[in-house]
PDB file of N, CA and C in Angstrom:
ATOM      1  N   UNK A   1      16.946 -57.619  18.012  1.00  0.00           N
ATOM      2  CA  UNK A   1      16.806 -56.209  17.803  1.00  0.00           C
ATOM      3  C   UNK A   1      18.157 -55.640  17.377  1.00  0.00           C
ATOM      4  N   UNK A   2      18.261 -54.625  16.572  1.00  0.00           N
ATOM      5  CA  UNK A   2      19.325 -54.292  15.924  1.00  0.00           C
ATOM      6  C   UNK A   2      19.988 -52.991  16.018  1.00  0.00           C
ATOM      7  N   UNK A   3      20.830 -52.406  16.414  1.00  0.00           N
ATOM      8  CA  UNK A   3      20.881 -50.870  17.142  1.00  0.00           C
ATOM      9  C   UNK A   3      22.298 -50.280  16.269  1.00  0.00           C
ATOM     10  N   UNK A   4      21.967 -48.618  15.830  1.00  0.00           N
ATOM     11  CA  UNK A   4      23.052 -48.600  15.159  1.00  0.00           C
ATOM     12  C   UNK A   4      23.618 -47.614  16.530  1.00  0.00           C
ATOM     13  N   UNK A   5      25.054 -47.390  16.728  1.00  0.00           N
ATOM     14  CA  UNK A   5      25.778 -46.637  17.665  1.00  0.00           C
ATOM     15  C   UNK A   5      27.210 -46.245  17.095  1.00  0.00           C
ATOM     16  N   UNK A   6      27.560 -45.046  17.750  1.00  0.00           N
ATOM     17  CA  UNK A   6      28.938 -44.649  17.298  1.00  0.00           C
ATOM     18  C   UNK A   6      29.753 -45.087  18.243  1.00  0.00           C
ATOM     19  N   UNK A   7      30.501 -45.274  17.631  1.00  0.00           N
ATOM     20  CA  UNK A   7      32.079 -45.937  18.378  1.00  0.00           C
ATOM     21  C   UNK A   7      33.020 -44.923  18.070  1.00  0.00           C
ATOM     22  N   UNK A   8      33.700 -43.947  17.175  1.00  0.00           N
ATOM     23  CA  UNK A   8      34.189 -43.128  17.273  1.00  0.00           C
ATOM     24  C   UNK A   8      35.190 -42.549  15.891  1.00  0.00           C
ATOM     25  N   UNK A   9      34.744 -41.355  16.200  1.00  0.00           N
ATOM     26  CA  UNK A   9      34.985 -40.376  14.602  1.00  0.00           C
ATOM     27  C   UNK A   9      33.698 -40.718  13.807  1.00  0.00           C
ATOM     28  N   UNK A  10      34.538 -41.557  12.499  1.00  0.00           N
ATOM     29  CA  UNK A  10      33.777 -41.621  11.617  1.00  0.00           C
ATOM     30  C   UNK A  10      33.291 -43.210  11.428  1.00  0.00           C
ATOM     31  N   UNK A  11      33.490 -43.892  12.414  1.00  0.00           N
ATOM     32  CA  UNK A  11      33.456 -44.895  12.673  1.00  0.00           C
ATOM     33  C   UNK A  11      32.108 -45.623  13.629  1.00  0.00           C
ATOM     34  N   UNK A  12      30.912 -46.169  13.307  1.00  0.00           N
ATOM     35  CA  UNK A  12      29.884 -46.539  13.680  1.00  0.00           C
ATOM     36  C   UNK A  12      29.692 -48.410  13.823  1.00  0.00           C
ATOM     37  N   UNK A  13      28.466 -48.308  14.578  1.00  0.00           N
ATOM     38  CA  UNK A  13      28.310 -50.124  14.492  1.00  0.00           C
ATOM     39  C   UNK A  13      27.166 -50.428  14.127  1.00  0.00           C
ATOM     40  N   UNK A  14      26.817 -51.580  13.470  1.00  0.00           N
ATOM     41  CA  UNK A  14      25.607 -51.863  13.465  1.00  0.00           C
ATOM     42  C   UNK A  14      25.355 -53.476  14.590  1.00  0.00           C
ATOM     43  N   UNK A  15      24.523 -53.224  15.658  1.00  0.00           N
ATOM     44  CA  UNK A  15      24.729 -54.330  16.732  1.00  0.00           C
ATOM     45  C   UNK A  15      23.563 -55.247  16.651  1.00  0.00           C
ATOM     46  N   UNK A  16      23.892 -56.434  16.856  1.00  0.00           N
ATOM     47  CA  UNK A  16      22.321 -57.696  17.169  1.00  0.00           C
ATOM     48  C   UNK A  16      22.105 -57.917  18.343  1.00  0.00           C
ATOM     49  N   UNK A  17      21.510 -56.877  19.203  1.00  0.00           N
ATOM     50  CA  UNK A  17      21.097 -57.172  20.509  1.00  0.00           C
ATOM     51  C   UNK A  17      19.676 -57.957  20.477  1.00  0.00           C
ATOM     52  N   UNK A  18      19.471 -59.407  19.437  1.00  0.00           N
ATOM     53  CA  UNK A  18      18.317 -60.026  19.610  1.00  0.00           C
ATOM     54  C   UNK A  18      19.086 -60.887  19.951  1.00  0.00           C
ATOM     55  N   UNK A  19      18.407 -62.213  20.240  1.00  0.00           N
ATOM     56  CA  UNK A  19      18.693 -63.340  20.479  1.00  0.00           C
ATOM     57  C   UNK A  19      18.945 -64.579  19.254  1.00  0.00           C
ATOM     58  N   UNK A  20      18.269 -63.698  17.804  1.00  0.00           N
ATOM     59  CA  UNK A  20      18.188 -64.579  16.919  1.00  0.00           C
ATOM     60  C   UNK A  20      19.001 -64.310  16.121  1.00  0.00           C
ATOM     61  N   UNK A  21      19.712 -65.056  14.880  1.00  0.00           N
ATOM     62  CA  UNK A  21      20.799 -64.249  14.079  1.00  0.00           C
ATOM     63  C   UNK A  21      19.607 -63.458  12.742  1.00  0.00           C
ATOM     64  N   UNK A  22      20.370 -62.309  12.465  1.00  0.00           N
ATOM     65  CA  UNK A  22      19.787 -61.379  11.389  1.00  0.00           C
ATOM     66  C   UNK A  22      20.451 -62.030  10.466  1.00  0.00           C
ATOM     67  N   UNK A  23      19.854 -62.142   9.378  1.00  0.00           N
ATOM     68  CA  UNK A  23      20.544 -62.974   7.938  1.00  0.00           C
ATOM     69  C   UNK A  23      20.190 -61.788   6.550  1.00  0.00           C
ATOM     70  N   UNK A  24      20.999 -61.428   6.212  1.00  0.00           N
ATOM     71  CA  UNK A  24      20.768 -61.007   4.592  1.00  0.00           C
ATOM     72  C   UNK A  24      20.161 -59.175   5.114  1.00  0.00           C
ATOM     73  N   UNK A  25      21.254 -58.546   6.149  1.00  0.00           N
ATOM     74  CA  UNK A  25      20.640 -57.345   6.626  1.00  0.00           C
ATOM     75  C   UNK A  25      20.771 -56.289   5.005  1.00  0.00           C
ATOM     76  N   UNK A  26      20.237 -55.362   5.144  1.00  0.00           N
ATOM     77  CA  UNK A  26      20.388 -54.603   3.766  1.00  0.00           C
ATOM     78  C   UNK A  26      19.405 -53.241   4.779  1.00  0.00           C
ATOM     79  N   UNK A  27      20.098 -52.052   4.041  1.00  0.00           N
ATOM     80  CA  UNK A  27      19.524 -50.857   3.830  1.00  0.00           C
ATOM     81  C   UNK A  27      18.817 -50.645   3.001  1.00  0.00           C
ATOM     82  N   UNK A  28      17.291 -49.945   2.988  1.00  0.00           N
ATOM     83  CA  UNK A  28      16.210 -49.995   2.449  1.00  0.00           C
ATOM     84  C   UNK A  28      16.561 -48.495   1.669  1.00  0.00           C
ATOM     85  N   UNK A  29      17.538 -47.773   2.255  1.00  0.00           N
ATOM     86  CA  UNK A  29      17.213 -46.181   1.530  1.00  0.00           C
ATOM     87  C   UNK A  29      18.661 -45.813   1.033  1.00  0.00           C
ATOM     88  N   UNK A  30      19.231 -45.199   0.197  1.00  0.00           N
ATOM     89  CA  UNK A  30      21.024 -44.770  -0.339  1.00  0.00           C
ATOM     90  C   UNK A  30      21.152 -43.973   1.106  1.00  0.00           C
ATOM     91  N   UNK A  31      22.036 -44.286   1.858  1.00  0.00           N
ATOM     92  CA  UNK A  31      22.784 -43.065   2.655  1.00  0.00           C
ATOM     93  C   UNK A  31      24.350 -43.154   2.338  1.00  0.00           C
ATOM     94  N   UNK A  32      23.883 -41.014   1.811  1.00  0.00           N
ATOM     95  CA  UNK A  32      25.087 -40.573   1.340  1.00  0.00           C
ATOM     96  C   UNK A  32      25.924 -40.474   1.913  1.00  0.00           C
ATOM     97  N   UNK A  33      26.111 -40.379   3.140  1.00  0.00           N
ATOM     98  CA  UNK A  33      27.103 -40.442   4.094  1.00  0.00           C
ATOM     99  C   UNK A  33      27.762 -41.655   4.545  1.00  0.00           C
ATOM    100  N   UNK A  34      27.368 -42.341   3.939  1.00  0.00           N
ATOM    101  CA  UNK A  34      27.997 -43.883   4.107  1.00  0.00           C
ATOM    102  C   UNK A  34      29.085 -43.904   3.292  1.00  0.00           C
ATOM    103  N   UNK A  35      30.659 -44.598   4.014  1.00  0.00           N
ATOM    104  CA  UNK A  35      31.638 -44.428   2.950  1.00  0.00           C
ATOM    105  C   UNK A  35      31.182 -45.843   1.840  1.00  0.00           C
ATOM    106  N   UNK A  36      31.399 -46.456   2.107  1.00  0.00           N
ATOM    107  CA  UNK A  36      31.122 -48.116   1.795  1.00  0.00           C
ATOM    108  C   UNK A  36      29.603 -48.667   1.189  1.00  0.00           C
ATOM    109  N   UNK A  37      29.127 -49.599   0.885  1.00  0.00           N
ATOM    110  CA  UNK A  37      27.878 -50.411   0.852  1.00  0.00           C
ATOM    111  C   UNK A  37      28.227 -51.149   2.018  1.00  0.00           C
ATOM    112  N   UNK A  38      27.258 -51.627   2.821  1.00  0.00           N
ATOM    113  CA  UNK A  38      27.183 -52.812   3.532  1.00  0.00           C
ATOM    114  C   UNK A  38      27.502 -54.065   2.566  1.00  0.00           C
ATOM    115  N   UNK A  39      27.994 -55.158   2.926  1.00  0.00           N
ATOM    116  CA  UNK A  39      28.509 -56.304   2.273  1.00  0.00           C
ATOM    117  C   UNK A  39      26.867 -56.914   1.615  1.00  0.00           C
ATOM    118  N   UNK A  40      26.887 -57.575   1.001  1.00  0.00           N
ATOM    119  CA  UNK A  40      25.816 -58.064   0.659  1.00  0.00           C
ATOM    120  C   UNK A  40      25.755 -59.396   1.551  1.00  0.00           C
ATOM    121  N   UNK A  41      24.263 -59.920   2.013  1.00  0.00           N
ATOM    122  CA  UNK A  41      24.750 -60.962   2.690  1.00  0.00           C
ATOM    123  C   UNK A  41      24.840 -60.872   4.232  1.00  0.00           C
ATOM    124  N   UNK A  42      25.124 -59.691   4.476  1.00  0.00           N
ATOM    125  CA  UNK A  42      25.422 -59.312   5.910  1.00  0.00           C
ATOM    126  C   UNK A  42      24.688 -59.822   6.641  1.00  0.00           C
ATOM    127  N   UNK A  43      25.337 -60.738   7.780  1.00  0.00           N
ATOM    128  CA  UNK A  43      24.337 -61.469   8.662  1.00  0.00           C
ATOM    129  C   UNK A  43      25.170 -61.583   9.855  1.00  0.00           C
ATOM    130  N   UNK A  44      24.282 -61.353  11.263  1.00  0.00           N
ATOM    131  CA  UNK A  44      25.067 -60.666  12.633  1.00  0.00           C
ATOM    132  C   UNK A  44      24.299 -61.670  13.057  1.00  0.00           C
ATOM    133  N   UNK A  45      25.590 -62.793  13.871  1.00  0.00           N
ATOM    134  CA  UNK A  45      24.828 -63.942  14.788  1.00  0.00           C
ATOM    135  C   UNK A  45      24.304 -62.620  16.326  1.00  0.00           C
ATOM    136  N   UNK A  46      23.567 -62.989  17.425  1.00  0.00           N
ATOM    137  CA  UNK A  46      23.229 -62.518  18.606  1.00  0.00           C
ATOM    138  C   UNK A  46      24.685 -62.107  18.992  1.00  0.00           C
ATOM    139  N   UNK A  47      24.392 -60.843  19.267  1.00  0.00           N
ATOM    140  CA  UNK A  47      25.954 -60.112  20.505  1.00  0.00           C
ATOM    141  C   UNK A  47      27.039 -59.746  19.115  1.00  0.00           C
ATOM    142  N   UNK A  48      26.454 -60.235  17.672  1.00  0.00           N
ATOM    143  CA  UNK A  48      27.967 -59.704  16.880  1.00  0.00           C
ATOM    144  C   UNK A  48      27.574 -57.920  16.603  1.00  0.00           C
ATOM    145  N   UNK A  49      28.210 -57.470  16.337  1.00  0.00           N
ATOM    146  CA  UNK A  49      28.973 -55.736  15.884  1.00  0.00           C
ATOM    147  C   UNK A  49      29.399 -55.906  14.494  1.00  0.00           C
ATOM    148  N   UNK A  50      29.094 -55.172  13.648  1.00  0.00           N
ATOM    149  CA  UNK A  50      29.782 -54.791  12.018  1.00  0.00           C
ATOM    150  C   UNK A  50      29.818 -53.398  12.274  1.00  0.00           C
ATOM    151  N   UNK A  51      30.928 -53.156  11.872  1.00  0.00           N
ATOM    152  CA  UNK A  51      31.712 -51.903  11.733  1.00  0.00           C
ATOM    153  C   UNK A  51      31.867 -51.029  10.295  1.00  0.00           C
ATOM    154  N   UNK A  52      31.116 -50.314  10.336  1.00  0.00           N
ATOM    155  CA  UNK A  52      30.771 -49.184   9.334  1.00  0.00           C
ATOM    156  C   UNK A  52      31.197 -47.946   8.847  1.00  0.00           C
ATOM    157  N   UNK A  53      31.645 -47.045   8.082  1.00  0.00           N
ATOM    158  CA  UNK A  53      31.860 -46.054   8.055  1.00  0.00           C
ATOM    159  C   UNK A  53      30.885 -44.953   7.666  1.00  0.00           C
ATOM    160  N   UNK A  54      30.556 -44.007   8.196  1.00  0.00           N
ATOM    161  CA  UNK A  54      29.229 -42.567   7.865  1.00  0.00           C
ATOM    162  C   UNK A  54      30.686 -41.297   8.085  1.00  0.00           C
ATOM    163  N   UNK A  55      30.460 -40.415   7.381  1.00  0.00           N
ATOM    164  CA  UNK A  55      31.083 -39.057   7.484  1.00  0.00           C
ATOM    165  C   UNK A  55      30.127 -38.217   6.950  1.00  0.00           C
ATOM    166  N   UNK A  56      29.455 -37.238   7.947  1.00  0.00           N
ATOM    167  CA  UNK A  56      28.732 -36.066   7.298  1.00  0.00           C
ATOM    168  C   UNK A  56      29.174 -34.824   6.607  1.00  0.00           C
ATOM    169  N   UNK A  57      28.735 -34.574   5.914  1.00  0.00           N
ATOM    170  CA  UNK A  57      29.217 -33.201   5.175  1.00  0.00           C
ATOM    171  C   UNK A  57      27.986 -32.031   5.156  1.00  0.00           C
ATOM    172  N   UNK A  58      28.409 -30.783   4.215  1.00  0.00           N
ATOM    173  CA  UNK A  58      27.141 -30.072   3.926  1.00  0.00           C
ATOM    174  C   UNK A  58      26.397 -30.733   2.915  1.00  0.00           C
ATOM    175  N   UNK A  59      26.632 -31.156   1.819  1.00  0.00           N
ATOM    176  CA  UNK A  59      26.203 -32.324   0.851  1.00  0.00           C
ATOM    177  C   UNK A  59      25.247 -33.270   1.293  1.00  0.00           C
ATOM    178  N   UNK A  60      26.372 -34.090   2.191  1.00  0.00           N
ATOM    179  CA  UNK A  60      25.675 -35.606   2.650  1.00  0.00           C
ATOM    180  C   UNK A  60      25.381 -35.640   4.095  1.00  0.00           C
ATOM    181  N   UNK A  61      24.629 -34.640   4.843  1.00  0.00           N
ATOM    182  CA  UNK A  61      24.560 -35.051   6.340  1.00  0.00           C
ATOM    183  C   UNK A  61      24.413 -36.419   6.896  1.00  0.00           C
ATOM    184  N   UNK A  62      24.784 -36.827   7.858  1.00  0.00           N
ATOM    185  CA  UNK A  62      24.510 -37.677   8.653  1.00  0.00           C
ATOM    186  C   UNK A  62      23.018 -37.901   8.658  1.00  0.00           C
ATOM    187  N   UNK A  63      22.181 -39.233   8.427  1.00  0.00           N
ATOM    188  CA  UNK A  63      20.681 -39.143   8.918  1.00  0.00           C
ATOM    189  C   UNK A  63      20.426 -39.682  10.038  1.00  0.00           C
ATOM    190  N   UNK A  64      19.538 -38.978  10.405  1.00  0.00           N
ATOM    191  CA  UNK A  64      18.470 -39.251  11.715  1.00  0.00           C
ATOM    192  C   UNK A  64      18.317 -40.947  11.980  1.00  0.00           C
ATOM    193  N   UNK A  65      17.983 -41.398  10.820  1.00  0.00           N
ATOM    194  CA  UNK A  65      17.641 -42.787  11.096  1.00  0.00           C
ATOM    195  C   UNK A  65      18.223 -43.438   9.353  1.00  0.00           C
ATOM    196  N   UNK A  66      18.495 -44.883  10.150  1.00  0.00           N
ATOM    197  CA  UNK A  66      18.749 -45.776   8.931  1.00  0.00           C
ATOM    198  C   UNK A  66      17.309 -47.049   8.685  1.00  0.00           C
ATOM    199  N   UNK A  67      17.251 -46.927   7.561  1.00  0.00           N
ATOM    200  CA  UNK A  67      15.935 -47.874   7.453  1.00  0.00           C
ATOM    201  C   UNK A  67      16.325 -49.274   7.100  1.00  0.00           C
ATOM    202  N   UNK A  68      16.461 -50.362   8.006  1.00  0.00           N
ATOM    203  CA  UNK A  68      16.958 -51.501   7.185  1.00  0.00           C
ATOM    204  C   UNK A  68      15.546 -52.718   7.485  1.00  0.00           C
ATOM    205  N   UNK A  69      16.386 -53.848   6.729  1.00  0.00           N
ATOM    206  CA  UNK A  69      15.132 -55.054   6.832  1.00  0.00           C
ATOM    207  C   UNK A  69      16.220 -56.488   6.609  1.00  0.00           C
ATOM    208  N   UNK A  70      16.167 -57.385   6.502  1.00  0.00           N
ATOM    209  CA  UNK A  70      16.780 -58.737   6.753  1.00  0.00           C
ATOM    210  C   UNK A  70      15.341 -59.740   6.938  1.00  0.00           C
ATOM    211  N   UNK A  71      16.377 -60.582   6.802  1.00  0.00           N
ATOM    212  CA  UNK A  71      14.997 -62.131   6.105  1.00  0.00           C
ATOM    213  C   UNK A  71      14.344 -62.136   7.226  1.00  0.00           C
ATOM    214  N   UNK A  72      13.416 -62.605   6.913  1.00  0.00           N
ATOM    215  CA  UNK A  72      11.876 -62.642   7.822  1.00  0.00           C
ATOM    216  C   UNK A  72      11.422 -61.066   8.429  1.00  0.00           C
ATOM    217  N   UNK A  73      12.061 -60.033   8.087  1.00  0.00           N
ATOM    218  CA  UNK A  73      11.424 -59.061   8.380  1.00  0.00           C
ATOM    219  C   UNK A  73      11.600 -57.656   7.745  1.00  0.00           C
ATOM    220  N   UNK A  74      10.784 -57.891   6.582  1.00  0.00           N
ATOM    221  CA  UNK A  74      10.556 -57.338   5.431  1.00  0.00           C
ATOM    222  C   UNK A  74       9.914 -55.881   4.927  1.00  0.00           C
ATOM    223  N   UNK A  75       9.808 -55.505   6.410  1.00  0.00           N
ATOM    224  CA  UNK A  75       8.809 -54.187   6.762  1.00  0.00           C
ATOM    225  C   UNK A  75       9.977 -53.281   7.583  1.00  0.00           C
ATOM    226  N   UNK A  76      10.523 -52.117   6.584  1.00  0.00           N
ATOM    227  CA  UNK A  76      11.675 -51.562   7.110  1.00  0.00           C
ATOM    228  C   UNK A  76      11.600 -51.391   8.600  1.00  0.00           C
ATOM    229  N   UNK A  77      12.761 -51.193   9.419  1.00  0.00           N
ATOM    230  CA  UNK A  77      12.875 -50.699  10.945  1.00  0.00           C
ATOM    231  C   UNK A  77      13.942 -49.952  10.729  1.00  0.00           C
ATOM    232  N   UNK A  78      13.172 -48.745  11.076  1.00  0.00           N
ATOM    233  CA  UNK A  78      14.127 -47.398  11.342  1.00  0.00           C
ATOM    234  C   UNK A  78      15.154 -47.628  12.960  1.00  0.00           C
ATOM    235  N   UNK A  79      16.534 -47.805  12.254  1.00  0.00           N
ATOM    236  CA  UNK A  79      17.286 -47.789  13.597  1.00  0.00           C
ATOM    237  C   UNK A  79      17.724 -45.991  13.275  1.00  0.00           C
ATOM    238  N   UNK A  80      17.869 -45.609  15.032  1.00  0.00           N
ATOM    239  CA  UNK A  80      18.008 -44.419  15.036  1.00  0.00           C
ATOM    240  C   UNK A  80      19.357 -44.402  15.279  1.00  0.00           C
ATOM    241  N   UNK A  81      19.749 -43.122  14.462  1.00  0.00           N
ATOM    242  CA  UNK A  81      21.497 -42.855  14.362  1.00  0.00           C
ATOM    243  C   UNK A  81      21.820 -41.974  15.444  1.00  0.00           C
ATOM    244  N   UNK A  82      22.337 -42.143  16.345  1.00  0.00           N
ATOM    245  CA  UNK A  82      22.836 -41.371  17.612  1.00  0.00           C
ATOM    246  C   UNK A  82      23.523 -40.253  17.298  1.00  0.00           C
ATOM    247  N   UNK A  83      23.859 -38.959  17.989  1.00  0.00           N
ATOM    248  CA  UNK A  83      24.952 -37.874  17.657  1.00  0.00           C
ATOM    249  C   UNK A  83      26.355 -38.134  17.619  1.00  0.00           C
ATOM    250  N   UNK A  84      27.327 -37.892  17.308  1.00  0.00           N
ATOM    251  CA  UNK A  84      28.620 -38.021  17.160  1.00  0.00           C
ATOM    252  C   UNK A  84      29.122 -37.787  18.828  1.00  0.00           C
ATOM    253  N   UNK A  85      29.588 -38.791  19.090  1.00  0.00           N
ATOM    254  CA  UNK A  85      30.429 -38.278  20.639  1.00  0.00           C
ATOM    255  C   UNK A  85      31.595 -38.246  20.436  1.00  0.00           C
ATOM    256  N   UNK A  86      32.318 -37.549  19.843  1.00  0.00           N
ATOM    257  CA  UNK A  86      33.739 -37.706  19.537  1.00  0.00           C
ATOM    258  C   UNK A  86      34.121 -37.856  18.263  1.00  0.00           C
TER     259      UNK A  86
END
């Protein structure tokens, strides 16, 4: 299972709290608030963290949820984007 969380500022994670490794993760939708692309390829063995950048604006808010998918599971999963704590 895959959880996105803030770590602080503008600075977020994307976490593999499954047991299995995620291989070939990708975002299903453009978020404008993303400084970066995710790497292509991106693959989180169990217990790893990738470190992301989001900054909201009036433009590009922050979204509610990120829609991603990775091999063998091909049917987006909305991870939900937490509020800014800091």
């Amino acid at each position: 299972m895959l959880s996105c969380e803030h770590a602080h500022k503008a600075k977020w994670q994307l976490i593999n709290h499954g047991t299995a490794t995620a291989t070939n993760v990708r975002v299903t939708e453009a978020v404008g608030a993303m400084h970066r692309p995710w790497p292509e390829n991106l693959t989180l063995a169990p217990g790893e963290v990738y470190d992301f950048l989001m900054a909201g604006s009036m433009q590009e808010p922050l979204p509610s949820v990120i829609r991603v998918v990775w091999d063998g599971q091909e049917d987006p999963v909305p991870l939900r984007v937490p509020p800014r704590i800091g």
